[in-house]
N, C-alpha and C. Protein backbone atom coordinates (compact mmCIF):
# COMPACT_ATOMS: atom_id res chain seq x y z
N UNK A 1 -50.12 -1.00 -7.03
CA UNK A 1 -50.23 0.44 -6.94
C UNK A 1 -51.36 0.79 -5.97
N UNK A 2 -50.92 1.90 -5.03
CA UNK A 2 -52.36 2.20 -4.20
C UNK A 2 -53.32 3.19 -4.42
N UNK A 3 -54.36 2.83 -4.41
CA UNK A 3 -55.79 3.68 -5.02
C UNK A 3 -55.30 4.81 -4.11
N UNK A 4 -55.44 5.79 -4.10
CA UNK A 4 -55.61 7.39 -4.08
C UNK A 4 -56.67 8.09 -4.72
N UNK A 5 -57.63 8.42 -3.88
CA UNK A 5 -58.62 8.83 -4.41
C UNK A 5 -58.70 10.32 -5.04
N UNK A 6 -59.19 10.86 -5.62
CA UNK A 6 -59.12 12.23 -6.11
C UNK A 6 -60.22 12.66 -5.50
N UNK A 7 -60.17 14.21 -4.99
CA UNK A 7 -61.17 14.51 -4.18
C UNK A 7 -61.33 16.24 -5.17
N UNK A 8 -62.18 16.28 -5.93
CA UNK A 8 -62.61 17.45 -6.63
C UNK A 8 -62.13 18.96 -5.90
N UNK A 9 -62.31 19.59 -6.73
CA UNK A 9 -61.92 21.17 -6.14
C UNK A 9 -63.53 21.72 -5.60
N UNK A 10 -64.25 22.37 -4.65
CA UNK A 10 -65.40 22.80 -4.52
C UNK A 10 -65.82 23.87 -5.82
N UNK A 11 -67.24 23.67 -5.61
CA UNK A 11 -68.37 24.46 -6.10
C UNK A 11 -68.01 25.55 -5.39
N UNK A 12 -68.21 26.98 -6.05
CA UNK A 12 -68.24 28.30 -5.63
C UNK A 12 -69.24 28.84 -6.32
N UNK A 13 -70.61 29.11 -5.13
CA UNK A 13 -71.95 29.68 -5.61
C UNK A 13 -70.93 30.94 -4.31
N UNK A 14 -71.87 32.20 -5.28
CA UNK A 14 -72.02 33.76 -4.93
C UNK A 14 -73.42 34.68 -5.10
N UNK A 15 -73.77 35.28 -4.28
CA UNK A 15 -75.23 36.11 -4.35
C UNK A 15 -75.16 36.34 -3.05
N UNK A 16 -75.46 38.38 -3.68
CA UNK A 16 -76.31 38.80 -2.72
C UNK A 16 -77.86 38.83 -2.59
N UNK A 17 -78.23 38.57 -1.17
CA UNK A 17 -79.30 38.16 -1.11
C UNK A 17 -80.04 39.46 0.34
N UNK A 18 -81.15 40.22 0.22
CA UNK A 18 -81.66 41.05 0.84
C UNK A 18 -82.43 40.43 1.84
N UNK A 19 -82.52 40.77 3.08
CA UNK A 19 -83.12 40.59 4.19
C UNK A 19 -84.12 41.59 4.50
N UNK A 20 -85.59 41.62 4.91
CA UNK A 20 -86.03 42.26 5.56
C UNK A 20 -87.24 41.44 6.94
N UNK A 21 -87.56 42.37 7.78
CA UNK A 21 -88.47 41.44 8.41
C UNK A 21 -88.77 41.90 10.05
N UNK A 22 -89.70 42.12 10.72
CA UNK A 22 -89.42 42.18 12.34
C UNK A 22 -90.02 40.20 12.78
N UNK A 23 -89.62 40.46 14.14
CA UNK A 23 -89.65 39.04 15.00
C UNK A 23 -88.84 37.99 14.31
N UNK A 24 -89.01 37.02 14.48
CA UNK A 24 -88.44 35.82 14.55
C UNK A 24 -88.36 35.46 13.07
N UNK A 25 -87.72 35.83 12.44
CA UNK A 25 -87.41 36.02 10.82
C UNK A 25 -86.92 34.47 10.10
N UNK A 26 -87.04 33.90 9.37
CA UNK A 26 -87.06 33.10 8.70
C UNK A 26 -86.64 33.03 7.10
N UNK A 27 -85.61 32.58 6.63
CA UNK A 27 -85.07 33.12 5.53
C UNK A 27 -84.34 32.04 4.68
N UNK A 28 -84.36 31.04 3.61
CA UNK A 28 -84.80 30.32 2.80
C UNK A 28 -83.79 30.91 2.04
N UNK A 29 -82.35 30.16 2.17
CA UNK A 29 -81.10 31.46 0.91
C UNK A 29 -80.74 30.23 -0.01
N UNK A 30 -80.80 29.00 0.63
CA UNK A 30 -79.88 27.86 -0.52
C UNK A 30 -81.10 26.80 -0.13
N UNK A 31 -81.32 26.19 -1.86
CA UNK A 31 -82.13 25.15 -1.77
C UNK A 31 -80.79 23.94 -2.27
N UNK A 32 -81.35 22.86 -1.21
CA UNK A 32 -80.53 21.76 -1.31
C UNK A 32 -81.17 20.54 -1.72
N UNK A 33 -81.23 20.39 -3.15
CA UNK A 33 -81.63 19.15 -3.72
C UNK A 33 -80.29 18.15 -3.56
N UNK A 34 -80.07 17.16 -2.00
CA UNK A 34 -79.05 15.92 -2.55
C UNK A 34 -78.61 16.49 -1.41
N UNK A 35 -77.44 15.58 -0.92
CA UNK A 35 -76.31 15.99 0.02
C UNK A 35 -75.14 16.40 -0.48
N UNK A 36 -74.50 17.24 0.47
CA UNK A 36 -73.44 17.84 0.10
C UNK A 36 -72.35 18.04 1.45
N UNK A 37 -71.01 18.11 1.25
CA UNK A 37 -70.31 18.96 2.03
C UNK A 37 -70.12 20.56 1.79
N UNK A 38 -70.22 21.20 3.25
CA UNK A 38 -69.87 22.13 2.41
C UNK A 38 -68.46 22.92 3.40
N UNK A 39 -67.58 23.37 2.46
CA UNK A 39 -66.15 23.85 3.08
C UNK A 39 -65.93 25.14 3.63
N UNK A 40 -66.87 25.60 2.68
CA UNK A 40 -66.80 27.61 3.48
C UNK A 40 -68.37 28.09 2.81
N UNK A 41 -68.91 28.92 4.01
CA UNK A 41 -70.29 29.43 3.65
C UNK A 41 -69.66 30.42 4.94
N UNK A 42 -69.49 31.94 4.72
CA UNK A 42 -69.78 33.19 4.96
C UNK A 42 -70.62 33.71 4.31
N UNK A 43 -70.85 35.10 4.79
CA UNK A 43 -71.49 36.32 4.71
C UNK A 43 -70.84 37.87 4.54
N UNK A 44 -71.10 38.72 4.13
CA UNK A 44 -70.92 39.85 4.14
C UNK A 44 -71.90 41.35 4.01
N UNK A 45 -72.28 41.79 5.00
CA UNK A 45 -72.76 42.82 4.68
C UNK A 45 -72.49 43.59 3.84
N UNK A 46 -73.34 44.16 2.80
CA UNK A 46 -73.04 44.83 1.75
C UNK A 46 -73.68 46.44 1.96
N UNK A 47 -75.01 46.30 2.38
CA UNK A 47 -75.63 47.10 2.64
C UNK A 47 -76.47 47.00 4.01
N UNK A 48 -76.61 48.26 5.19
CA UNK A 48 -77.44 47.99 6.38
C UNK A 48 -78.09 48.95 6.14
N UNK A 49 -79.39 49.52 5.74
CA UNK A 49 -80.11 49.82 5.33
C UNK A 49 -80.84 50.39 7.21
N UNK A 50 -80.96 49.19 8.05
CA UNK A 50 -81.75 48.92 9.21
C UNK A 50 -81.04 48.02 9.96
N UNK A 51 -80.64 47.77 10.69
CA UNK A 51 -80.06 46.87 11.50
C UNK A 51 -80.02 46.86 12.94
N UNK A 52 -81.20 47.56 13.96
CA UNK A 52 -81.18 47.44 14.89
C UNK A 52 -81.56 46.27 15.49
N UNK A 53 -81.51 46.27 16.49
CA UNK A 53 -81.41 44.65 18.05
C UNK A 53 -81.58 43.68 16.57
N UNK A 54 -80.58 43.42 15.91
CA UNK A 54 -80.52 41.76 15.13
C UNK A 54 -80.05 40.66 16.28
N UNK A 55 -80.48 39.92 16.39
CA UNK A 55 -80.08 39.43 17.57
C UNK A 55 -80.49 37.66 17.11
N UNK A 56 -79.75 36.92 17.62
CA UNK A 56 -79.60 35.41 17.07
C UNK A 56 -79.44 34.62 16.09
N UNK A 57 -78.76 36.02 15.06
CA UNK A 57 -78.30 35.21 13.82
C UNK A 57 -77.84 33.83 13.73
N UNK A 58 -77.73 32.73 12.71
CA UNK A 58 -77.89 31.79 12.89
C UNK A 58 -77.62 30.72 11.04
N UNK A 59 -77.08 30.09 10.88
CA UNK A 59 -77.47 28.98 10.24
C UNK A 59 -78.60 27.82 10.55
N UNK A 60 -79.10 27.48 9.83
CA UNK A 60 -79.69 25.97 10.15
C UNK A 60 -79.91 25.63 8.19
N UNK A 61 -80.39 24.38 8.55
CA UNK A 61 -80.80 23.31 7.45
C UNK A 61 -82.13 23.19 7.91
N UNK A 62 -83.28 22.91 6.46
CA UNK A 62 -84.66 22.86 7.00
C UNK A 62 -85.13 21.87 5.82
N UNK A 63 -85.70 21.05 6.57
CA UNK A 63 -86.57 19.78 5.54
C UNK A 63 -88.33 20.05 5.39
N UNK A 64 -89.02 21.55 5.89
CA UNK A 64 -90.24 21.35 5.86
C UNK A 64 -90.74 20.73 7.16
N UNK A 65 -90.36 20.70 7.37
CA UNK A 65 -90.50 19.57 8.96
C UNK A 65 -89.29 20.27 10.16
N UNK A 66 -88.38 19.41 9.84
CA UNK A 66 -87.51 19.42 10.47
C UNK A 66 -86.02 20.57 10.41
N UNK A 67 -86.21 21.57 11.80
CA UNK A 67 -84.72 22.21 11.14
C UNK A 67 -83.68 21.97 12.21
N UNK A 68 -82.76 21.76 11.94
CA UNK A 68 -80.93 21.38 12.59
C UNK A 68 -80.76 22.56 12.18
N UNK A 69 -79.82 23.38 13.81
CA UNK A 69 -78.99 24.12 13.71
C UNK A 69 -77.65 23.75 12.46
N UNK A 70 -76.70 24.68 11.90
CA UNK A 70 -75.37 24.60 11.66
C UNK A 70 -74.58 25.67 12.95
N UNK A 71 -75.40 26.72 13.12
CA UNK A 71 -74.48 27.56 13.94
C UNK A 71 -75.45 27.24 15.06
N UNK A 72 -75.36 27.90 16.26
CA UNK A 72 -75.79 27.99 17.81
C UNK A 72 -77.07 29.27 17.08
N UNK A 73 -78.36 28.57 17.91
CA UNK A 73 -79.41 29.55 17.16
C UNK A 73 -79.89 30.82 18.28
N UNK A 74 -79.02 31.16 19.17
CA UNK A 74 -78.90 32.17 19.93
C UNK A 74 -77.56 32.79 20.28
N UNK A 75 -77.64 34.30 20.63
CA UNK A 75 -76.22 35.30 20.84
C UNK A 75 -75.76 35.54 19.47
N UNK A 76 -75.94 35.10 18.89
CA UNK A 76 -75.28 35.64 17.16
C UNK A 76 -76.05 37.31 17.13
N UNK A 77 -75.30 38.12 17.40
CA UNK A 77 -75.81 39.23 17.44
C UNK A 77 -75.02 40.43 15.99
N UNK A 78 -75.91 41.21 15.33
CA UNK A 78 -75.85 41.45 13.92
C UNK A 78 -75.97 43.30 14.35
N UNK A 79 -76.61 43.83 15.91
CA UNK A 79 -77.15 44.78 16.20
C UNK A 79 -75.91 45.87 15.66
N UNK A 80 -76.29 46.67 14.58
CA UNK A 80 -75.96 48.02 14.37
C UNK A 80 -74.38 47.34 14.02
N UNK A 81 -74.36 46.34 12.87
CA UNK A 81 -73.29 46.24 12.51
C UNK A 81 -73.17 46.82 11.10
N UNK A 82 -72.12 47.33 10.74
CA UNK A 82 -72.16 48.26 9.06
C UNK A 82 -72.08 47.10 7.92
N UNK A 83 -71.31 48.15 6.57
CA UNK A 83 -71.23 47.59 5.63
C UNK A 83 -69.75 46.80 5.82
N UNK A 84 -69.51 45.58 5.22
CA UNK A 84 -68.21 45.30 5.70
C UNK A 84 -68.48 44.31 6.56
N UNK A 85 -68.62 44.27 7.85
CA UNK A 85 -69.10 43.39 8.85
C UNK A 85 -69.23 41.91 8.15
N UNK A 86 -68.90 41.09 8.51
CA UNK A 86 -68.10 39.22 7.63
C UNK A 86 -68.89 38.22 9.22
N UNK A 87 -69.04 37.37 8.49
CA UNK A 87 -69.72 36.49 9.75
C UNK A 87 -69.41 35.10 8.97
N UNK A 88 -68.69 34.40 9.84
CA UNK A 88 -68.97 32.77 8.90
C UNK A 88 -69.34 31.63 10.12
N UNK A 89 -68.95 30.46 9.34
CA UNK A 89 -69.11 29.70 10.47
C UNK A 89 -67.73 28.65 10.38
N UNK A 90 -67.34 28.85 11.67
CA UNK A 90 -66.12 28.83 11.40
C UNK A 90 -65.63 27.54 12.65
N UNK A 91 -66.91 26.79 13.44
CA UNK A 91 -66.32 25.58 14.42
C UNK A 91 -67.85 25.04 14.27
N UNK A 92 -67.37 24.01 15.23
CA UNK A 92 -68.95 22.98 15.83
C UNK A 92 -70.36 23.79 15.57
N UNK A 93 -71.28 22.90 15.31
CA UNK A 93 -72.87 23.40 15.35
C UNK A 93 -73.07 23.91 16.88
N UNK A 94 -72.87 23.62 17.58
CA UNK A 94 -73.07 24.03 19.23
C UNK A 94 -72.45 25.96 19.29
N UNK A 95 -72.08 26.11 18.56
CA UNK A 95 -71.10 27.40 18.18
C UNK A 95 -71.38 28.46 17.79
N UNK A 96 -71.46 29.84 17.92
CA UNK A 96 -72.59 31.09 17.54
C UNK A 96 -71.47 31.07 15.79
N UNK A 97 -72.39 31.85 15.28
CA UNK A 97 -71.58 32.45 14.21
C UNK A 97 -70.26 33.13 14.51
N UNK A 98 -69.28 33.54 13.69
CA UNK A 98 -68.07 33.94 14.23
C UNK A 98 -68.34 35.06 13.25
N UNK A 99 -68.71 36.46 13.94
CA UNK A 99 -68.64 37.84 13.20
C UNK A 99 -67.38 38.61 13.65
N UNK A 100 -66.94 39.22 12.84
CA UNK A 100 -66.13 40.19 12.22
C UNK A 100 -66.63 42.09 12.03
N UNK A 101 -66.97 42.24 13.19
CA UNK A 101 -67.64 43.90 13.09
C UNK A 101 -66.33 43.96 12.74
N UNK A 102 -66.50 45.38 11.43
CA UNK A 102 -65.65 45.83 10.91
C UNK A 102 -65.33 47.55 11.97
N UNK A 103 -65.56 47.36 13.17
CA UNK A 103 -65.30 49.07 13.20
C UNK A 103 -63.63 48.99 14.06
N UNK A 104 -63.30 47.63 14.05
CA UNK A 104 -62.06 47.70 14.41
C UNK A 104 -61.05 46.28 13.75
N UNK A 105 -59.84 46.58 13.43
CA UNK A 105 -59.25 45.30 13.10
C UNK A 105 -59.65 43.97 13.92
N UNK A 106 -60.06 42.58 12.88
CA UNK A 106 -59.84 41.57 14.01
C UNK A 106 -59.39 40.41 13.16
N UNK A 107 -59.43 39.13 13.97
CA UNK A 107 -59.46 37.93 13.43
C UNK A 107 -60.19 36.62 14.04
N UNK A 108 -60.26 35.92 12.87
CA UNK A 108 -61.57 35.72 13.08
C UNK A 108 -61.20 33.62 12.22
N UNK A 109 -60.96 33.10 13.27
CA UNK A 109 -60.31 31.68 13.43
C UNK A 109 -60.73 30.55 12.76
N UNK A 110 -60.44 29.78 12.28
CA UNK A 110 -61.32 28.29 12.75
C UNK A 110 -60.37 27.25 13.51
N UNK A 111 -61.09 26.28 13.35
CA UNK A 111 -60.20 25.10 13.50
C UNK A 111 -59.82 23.88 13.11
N UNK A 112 -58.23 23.68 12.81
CA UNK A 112 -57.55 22.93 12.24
C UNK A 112 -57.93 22.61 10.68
N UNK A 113 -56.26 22.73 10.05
CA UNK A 113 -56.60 22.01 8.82
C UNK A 113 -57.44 22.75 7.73
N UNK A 114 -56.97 22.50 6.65
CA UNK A 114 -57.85 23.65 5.43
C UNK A 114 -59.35 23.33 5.36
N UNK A 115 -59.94 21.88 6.03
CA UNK A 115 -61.21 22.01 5.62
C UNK A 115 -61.62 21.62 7.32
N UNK A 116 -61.15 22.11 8.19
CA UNK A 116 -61.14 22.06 9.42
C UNK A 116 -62.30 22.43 9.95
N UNK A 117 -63.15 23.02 9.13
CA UNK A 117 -64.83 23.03 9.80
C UNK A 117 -65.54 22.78 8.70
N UNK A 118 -65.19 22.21 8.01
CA UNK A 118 -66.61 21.43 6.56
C UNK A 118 -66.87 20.51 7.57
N UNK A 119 -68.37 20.32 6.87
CA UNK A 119 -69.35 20.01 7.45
C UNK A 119 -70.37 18.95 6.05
N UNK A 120 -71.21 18.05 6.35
CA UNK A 120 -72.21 17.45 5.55
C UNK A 120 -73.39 17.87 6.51
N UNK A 121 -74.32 17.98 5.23
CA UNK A 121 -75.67 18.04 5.02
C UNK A 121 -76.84 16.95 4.40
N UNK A 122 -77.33 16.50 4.83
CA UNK A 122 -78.29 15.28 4.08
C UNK A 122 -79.53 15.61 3.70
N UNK A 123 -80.15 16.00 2.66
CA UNK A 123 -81.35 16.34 2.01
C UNK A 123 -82.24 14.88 2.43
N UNK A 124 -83.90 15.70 2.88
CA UNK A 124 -84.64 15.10 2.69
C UNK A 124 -84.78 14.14 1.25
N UNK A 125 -85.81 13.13 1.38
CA UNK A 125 -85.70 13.04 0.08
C UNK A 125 -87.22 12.71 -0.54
N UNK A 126 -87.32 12.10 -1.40
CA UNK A 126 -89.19 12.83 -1.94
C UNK A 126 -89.13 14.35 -2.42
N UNK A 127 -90.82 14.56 -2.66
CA UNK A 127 -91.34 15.86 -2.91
C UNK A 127 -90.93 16.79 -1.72
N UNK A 128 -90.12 16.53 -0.66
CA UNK A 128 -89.53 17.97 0.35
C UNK A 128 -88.26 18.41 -0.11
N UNK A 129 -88.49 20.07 -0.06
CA UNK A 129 -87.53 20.48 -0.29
C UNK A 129 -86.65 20.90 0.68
N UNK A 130 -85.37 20.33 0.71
CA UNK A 130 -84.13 21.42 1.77
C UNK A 130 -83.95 22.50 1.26
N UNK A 131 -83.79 23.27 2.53
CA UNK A 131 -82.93 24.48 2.44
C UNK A 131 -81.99 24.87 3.33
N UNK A 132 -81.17 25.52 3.20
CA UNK A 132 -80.03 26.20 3.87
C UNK A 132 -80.83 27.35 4.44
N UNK A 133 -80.59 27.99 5.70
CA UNK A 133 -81.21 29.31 6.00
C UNK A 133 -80.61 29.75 7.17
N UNK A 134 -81.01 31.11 6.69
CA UNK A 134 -80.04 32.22 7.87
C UNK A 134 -81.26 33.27 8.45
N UNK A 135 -81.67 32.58 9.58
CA UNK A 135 -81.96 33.20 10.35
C UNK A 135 -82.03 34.13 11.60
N UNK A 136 -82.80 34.97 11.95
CA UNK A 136 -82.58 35.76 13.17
C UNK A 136 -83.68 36.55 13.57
N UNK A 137 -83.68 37.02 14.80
CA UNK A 137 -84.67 37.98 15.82
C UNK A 137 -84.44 39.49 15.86
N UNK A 138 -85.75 40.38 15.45
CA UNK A 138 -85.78 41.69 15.98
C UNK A 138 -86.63 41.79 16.60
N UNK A 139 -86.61 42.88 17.61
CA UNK A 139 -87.90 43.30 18.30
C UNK A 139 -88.14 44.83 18.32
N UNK A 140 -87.46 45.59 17.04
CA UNK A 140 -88.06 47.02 17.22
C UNK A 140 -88.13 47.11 15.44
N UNK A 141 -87.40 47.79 15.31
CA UNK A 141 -87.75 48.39 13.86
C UNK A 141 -87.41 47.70 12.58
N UNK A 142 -88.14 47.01 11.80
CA UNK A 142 -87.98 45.77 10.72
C UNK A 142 -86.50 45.64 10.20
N UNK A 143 -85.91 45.05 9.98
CA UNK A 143 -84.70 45.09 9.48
C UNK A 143 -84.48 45.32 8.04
N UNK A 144 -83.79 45.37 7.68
CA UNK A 144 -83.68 45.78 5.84
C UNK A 144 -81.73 45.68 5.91
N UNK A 145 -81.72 44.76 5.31
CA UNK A 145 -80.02 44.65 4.92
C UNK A 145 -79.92 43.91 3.64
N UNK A 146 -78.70 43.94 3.06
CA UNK A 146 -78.36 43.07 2.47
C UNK A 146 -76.63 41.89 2.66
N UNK A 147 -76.63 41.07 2.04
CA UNK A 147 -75.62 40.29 2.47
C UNK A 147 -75.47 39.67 1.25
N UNK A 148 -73.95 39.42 0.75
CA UNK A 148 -73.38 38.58 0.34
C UNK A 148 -72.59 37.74 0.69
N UNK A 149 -73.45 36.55 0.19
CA UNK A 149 -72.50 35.10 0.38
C UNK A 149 -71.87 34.19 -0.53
N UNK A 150 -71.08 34.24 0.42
CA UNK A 150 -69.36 33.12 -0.64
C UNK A 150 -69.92 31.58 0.36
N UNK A 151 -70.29 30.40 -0.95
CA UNK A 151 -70.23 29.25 -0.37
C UNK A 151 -69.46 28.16 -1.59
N UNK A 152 -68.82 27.56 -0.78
CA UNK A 152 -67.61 26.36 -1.33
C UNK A 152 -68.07 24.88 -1.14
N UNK A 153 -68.62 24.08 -1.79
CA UNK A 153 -69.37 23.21 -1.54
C UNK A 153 -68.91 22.06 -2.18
N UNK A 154 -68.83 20.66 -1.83
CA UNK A 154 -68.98 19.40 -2.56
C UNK A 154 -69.76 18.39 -2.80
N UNK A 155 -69.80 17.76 -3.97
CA UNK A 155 -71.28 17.37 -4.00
C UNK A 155 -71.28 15.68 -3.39
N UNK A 156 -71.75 15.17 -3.10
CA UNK A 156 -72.35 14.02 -2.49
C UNK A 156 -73.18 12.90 -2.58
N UNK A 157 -72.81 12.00 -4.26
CA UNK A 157 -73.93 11.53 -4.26
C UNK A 157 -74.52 12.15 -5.33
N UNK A 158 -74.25 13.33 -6.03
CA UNK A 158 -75.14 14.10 -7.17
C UNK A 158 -75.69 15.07 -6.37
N UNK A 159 -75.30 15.81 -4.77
CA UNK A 159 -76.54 16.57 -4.66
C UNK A 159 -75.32 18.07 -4.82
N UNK A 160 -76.09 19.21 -4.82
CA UNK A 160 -76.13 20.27 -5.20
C UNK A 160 -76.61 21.48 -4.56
N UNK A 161 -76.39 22.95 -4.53
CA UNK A 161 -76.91 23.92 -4.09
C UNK A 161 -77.16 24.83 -4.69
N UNK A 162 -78.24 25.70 -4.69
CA UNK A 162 -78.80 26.72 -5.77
C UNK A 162 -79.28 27.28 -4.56
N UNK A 163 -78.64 28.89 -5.24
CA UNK A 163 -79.88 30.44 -4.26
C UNK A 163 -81.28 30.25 -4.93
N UNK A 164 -82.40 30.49 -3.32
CA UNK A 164 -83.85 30.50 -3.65
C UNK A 164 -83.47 31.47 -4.62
C-alpha cells in the first residue's frame, strides 16, 4: 500500500488590528513562535480614519535582528484608500502587495494552484522573538486606520501564530 500523507486543513487566526504613526512606521501584528507555512494572509480596511501619502506598504518577517521582506518593501501604496480596500499577498517576495482599491470593480490574481503562493517562514530560535509585520511610510499627517486580517496558516514542526 502507498503512504499518502495527510496534509491538515489550515489555522484561521482573525483580528482587527489599528495602525497609527508618521515616517517609517513599524508594526509587530503576528508573533511567530516555530515555523510555519502560511496559505493566505490579507488585509482589509475597516476603518481610514487618516490615510494620506501611505506609501510602501509591505510584509516582512523580523527576528530582532534580522528582517526579510514577504512582499516588495517599496510602491505598495495605501494613499487615500477607503473602507473596503483588500490588499494580500498574492506572488513572489520580490512582488509589491496586490491591493484592491475598492472605488472601482477589480481583480486581484495569484498564481497557480490553490496554495499557489504559500509560503514558509522559519522562527529564530532562543530567547528572540519573530514577528510577522506590516509595514509602511508617511510623510505628512500621522496615519490612523484600522485593518482586518484573515491568515490561513500551517504549522511546522509545532510552530504557531498569535496577534501581538
Amino acid at each position: 500500500m502507498a503512504y499518502i500523507p495527510v496534509v491538515p486543513d489550515p489555522t484561521v487566526l482573525e483580528s482587527t488590528v489599528t495602525f497609527a504613526g508618521t515616517g517609517a512606521v513599524v508594526n509587530d501584528v503576528l508573533l511567530m513562535p516555530g515555523n510555519v507555512q502560511i496559505t493566505k494572509i490579507y488585509g482589509v480596511i475597516t476603518e481610514a480614519g487618516t490615510l494620506v501619502n501611505c506609501t510602501d506598504a509591505h510584509l516582512a518577517v523580523f527576528d530582532e535582528t534580522n528582517t526579510v521582506p514577504i512582499t516588495k518593501t517599496t510602491t505598495g501604496t495605501l494613499t487615500a484608500a477607503a473602507v473596503g480596500t483588500y490588499f494580500t499577498k498574492n506572488a513572489a517576495a520580490a512582488a509589491v502587495l496586490a491591493i484592491g482599491f475598492n472605488d472601482q470593480c477589480r481583480l486581484t490574481e495569484g498564481v497557480g494552484g490553490a496554495d499557489g503562493w504559500a509560503f514558509e517562514l522559519t522562527a529564530s530560535t532562543g530567547a528572540v522573538a519573530t514577528t510577522i509585520q506590516f509595514n509602511y511610510t508617511t510623510t505628512d499627517e500621522p496615519i490612523d486606520f484600522d485593518v482586518f486580517f484573515h491568515i490561513e496558516y500551517r504549522s511546522i514542526n509545532g510552530g504557531t501564530l498569535a496577534f501581538v
